[in-house]
Protein backbone atom coordinates (compact mmCIF):
# COMPACT_ATOMS: atom_id res chain seq x y z
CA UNK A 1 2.83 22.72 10.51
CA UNK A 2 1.94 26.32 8.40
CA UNK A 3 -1.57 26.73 9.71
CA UNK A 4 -3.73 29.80 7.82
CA UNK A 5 -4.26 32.76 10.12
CA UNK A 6 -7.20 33.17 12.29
CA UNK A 7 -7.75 36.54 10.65
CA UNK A 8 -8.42 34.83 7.41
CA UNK A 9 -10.30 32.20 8.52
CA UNK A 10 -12.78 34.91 10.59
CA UNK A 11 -15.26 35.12 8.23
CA UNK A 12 -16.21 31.73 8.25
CA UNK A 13 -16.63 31.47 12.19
CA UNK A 14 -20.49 31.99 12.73
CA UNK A 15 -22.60 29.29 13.35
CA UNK A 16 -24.74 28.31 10.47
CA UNK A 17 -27.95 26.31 9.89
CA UNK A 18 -27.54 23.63 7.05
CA UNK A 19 -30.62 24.62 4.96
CA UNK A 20 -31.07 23.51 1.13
CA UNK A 21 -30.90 27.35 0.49
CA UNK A 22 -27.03 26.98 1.43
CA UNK A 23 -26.60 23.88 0.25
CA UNK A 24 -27.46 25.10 -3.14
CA UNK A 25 -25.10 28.18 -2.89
CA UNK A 26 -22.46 26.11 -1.91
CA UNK A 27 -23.12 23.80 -5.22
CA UNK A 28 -22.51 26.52 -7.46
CA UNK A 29 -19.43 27.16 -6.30
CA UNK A 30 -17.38 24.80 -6.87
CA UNK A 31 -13.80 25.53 -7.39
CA UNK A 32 -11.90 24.26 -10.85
CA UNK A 33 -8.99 23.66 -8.76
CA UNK A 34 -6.74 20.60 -9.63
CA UNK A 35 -4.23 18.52 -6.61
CA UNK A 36 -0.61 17.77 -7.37
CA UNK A 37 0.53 13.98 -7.81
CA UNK A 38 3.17 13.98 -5.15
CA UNK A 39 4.18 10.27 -6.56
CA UNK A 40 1.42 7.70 -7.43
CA UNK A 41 -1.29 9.92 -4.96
CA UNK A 42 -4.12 9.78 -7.33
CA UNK A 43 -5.77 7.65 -5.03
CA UNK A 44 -5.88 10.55 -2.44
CA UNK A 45 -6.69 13.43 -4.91
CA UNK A 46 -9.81 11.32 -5.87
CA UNK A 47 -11.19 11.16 -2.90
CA UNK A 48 -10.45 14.72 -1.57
CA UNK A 49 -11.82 16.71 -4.14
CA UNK A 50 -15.62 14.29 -3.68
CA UNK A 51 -15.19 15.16 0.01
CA UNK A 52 -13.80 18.45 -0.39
CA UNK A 53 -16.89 19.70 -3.14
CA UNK A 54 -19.59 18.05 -0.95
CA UNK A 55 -22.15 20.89 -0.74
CA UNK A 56 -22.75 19.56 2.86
CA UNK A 57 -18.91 19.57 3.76
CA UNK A 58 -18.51 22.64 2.91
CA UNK A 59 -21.26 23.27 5.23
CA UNK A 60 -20.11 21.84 7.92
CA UNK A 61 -16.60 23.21 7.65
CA UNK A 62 -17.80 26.88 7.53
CA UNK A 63 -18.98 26.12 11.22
CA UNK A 64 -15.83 25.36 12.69
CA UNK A 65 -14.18 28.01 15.06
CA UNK A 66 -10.17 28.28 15.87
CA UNK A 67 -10.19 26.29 18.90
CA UNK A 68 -12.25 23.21 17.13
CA UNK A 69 -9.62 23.06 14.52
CA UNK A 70 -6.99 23.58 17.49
CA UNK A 71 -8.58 20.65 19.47
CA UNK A 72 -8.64 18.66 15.92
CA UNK A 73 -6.01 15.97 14.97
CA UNK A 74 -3.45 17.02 12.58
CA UNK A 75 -4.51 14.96 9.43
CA UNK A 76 -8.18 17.16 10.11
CA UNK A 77 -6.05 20.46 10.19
CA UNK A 78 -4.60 19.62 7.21
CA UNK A 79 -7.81 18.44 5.65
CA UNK A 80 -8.92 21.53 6.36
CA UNK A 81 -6.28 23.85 4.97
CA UNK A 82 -6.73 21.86 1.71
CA UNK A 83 -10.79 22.67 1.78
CA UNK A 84 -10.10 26.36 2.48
CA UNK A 85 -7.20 26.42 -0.22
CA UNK A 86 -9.82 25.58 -2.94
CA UNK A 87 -13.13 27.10 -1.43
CA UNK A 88 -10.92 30.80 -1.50
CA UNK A 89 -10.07 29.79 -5.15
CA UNK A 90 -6.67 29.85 -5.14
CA UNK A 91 -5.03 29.09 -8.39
CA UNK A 92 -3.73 26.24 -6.80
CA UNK A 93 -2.96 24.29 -3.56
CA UNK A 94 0.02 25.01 -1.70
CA UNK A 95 2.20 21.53 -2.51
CA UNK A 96 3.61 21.52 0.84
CA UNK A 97 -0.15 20.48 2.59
CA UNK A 98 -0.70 17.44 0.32
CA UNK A 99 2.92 16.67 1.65
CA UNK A 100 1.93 16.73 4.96
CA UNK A 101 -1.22 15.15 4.56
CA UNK A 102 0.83 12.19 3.45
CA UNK A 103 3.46 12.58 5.78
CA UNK A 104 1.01 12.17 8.48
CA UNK A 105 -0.88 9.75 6.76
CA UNK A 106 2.00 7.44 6.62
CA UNK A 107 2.82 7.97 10.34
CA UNK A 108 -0.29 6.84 11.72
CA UNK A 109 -1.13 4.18 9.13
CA UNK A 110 2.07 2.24 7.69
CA UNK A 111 0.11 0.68 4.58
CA UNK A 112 0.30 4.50 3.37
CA UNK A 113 3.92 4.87 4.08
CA UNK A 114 5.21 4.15 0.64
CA UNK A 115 4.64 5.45 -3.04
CA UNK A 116 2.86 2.67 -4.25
CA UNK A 117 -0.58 3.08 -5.26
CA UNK A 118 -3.12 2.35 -3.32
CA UNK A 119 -6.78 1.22 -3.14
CA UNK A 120 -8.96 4.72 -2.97
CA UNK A 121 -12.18 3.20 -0.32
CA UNK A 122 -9.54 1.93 1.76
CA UNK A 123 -7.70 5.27 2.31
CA UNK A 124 -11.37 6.75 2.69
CA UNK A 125 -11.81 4.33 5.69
CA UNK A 126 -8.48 4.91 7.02
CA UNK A 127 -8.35 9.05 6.89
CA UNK A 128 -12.30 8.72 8.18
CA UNK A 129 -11.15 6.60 11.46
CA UNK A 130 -8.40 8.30 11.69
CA UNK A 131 -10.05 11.81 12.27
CA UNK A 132 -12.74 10.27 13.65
CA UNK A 133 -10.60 9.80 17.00
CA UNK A 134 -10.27 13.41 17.52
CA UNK A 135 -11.72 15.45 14.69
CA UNK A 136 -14.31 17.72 15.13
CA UNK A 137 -17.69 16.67 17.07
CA UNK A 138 -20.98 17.90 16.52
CA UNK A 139 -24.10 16.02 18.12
CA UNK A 140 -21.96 13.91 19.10
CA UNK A 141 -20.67 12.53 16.19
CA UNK A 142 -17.65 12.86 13.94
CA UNK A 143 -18.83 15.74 10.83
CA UNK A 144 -17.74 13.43 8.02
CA UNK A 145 -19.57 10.41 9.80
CA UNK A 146 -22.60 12.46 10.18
CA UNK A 147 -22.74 12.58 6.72
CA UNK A 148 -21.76 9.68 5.75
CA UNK A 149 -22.67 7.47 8.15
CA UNK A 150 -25.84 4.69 7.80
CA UNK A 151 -27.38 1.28 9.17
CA UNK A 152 -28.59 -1.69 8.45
CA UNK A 153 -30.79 -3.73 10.26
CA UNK A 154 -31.01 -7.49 10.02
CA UNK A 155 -33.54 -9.80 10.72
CA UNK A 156 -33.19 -13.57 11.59
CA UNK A 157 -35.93 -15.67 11.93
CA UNK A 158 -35.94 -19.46 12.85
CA UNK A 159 -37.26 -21.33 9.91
CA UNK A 160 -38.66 -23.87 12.27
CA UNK A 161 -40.30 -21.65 15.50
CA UNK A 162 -40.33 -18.20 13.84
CA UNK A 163 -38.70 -16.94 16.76
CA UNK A 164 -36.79 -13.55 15.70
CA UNK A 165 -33.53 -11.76 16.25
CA UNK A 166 -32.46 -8.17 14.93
CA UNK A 167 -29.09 -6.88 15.13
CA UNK A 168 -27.67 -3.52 13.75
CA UNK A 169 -24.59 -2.82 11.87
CA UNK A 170 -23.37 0.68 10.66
CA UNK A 171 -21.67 1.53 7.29
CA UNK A 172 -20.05 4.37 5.25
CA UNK A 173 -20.58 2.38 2.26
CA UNK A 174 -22.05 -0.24 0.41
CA UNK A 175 -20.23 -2.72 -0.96
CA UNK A 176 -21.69 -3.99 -4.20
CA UNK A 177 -20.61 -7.56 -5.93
CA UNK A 178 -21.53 -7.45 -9.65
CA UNK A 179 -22.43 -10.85 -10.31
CA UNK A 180 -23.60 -9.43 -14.35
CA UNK A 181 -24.09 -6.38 -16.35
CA UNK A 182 -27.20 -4.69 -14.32
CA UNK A 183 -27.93 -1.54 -12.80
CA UNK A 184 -27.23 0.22 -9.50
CA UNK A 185 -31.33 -0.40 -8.72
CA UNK A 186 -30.68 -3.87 -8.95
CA UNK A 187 -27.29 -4.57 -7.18
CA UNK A 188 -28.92 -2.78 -4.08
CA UNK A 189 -31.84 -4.86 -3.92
CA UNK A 190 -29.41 -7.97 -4.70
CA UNK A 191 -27.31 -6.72 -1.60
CA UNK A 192 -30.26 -6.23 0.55
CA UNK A 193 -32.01 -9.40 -1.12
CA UNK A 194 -33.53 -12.49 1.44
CA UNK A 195 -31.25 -15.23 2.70
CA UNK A 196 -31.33 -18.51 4.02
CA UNK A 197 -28.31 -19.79 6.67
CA UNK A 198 -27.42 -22.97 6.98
CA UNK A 199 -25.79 -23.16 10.25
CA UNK A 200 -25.91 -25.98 12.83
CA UNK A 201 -26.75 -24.13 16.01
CA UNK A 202 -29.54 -24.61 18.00
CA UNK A 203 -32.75 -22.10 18.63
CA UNK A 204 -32.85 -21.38 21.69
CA UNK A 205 -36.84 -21.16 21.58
CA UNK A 206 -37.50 -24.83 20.13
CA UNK A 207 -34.39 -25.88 20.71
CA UNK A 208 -33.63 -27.40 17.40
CA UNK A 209 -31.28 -27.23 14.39
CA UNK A 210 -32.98 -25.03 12.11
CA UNK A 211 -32.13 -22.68 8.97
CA UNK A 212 -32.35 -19.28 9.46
CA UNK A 213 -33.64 -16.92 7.31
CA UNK A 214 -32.44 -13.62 7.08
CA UNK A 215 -33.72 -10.23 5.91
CA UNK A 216 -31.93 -6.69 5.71
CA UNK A 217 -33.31 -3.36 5.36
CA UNK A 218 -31.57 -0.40 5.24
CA UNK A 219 -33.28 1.15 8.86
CA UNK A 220 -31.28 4.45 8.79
CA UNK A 221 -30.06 6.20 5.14
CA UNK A 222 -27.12 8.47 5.18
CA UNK A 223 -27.12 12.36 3.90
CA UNK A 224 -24.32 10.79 1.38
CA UNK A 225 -24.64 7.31 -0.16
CA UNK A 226 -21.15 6.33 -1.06
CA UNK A 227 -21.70 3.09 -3.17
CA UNK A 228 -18.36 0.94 -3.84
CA UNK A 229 -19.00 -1.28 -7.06
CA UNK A 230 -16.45 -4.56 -6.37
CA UNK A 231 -15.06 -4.81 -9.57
CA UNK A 232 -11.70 -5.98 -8.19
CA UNK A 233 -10.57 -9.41 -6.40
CA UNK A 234 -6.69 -10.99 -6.20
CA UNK A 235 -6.34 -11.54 -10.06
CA UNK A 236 -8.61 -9.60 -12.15
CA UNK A 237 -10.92 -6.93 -12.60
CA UNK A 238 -14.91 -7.12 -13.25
CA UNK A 239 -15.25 -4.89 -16.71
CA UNK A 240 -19.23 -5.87 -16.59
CA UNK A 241 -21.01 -3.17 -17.61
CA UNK A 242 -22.88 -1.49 -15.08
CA UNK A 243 -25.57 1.00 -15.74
CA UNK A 244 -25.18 4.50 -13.38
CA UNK A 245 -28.82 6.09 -12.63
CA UNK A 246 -28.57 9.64 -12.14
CA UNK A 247 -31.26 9.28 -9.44
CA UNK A 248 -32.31 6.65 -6.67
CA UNK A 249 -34.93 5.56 -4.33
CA UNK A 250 -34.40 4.40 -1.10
CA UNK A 251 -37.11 3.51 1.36
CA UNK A 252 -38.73 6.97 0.40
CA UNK A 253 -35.47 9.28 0.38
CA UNK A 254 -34.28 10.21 -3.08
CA UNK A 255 -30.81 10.43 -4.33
CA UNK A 256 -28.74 12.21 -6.85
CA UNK A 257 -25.49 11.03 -8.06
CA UNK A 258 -23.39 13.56 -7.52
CA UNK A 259 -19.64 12.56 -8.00
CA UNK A 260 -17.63 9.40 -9.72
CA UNK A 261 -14.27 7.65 -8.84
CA UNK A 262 -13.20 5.85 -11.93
CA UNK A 263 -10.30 3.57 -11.97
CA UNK A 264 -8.06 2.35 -14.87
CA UNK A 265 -5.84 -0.64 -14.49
CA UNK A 266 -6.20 -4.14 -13.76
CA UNK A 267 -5.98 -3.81 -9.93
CA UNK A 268 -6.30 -1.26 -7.43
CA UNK A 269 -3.19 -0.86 -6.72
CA UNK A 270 -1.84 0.05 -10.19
CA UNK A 271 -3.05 1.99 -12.90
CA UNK A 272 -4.59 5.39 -12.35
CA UNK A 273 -7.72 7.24 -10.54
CA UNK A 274 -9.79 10.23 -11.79
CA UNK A 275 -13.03 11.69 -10.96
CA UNK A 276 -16.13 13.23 -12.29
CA UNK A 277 -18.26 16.00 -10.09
CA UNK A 278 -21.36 16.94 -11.33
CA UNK A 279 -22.38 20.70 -12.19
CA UNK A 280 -25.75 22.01 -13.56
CA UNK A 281 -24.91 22.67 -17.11
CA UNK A 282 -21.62 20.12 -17.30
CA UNK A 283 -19.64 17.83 -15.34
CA UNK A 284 -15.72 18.97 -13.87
CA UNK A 285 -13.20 16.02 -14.42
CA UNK A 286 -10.60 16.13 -11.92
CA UNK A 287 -7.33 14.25 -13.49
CA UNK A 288 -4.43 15.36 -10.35
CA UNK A 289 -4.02 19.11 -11.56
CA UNK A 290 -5.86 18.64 -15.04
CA UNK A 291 -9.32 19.70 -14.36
CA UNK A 292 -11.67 19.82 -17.86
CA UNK A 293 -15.59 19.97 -18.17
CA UNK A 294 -17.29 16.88 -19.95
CA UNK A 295 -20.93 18.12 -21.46
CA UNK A 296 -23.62 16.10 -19.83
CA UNK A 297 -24.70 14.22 -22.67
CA UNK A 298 -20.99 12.33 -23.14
CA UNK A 299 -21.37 11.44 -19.27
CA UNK A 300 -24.85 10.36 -19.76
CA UNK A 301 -23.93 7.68 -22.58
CA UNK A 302 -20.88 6.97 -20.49
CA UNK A 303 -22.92 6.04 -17.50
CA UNK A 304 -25.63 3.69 -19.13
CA UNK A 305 -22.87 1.32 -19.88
CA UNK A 306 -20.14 2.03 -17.66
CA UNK A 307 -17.16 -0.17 -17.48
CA UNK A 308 -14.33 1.40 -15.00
CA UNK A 309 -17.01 3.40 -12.55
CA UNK A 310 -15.71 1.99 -8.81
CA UNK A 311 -16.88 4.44 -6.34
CA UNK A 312 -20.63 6.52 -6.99
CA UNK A 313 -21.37 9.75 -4.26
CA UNK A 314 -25.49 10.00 -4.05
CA UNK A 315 -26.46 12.88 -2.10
CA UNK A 316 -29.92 12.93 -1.04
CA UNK A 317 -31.92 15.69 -2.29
């Protein structure tokens, strides 16, 4: 595998404290740098360029020495040779890394080894496990998962003795059914909304059948929110129109939407993904190589109705 040379990677090699300061430099400087379609990769391109202009990834990355990236699996190294391609703002990434990084892909995950198109959250999940076995560690835990990375804690509650129950269950996203045209606001309180189970088991306080009900709070919010709208099952897709707000409130965190995966085509595994990152003045559209700004306004009206969103990036501000 070509790896850069330490000499040019030097200057990023000094520990550095994430501070909003730095996470504002690194926001203006995003790169207009398109990715190659290597044969129906959209899918992939999508997704690197949201994790690849993450303020906070770039970060992180800036912290890692030569013998963390050594110690790193080889999907991270190439991960990273991509990031460092486009943060150095080269005219355009070297063809033969996005090779690899499907090569390698496909050799440790079969469902990638193939030029069909695939579903974009599910190669998220996949290249985040996968480095997340031996990628770089800091406080002990993975970098993208420390970003990423939230919980949810549930509640249930006997409907006959009260007696309680809590368990915890991690996510890197939230999976949202749209069961009607609404708003982000609204699927997220649907998602976390009260429920009643009917189950026949017995408490083991009373010691009868009883409901449960069940409650769900989001008990620890991630740095990045990635929301995945579920506009897809076996047949058809969900063309409801969803309305985007630019900021949310969770618990008392605020978020700003920072990136969109949109998807054409009738099911995830045909038609064609792009992406929108946002910048002060404008918004970058990343189409494979074609990269274009949109004028905030158009993505504005675009989001208040929006029709082929499928994965939102908050980043809390």
């Amino acid at each position: 595998m070509n790896q850069t040379s330490n000499s040019e990677y030097g200057k990023y090699f000094q520990e550095r404290v994430t501070t909003r300061q730095q996470i504002k430099q690194e926001s203006s400087e995003i790169q207009k740098i398109g990715l190659e379609n290597i044969g129906n990769t959209c899918y992939i391109n999508s997704i690197l360029q949201c994790l690849i202009n993450l303020p906070m990834m770039s970060v992180q990355m800036k912290t890692i020495n030569p013998d963390i990236l050594k110690r790193s699996s080889s999907l991270f190294q190439l991960f990273y040779n991509i990031w460092f391609q486009i943060s150095q703002a080269k005219t355009k990434v070297d063809n033969q890394y996005l090779m690899q990084f499907k090569q390698v892909l496909a050799s440790q995950h079969t469902q990638f080894n193939n030029m069909n198109q695939q579903d974009c959250i599910e190669f998220l999940h996949v290249f985040l496990d996968l480095t997340a076995q031996d990628g770089p560690i800091k406080n002990n835990l993975n970098i993208f998962h420390q970003l990423f990375q939230g919980c949810i804690q549930h509640t249930m509650k006997c409907s006959n003795c009260n007696r309680q129950s809590q368990n915890k269950e991690t996510f890197i996203n939230l999976s949202l059914y749209i069961p009607s045209s609404t708003s982000i606001t609204n699927l997220i309180k649907d998602y976390l909304k009260n429920e009643v189970l009917v189950i026949q088991q017995v408490c083991q306080t009373c010691k009868k059948i009883s409901n449960i009900n069940k409650s769900s709070k989001i008990s620890q919010l991630p740095t990045v929110l990635i929301i995945q709208l579920k506009r897809y099952d076996i047949q058809t897709k969900q063309s409801k129109q969803i309305s985007i707000e630019q900021q949310l409130i969770l618990n008392t965190s605020n978020y700003q939407l920072y990136a969109i995966i949109k998807h054409l085509g009738n099911s995830v595994h045909n038609g064609h993904y792009t992406c929108l990152i946002k910048q002060i003045q404008y918004w970058l559209n990343f189409n494979d190589l074609r990269v274009s700004e949109y004028p905030n306004r158009i993505v504005e009206d675009e989001l208040n109705h929006s029709i082929d969103s499928y994965i939102l990036f908050y980043c809390r501000v």
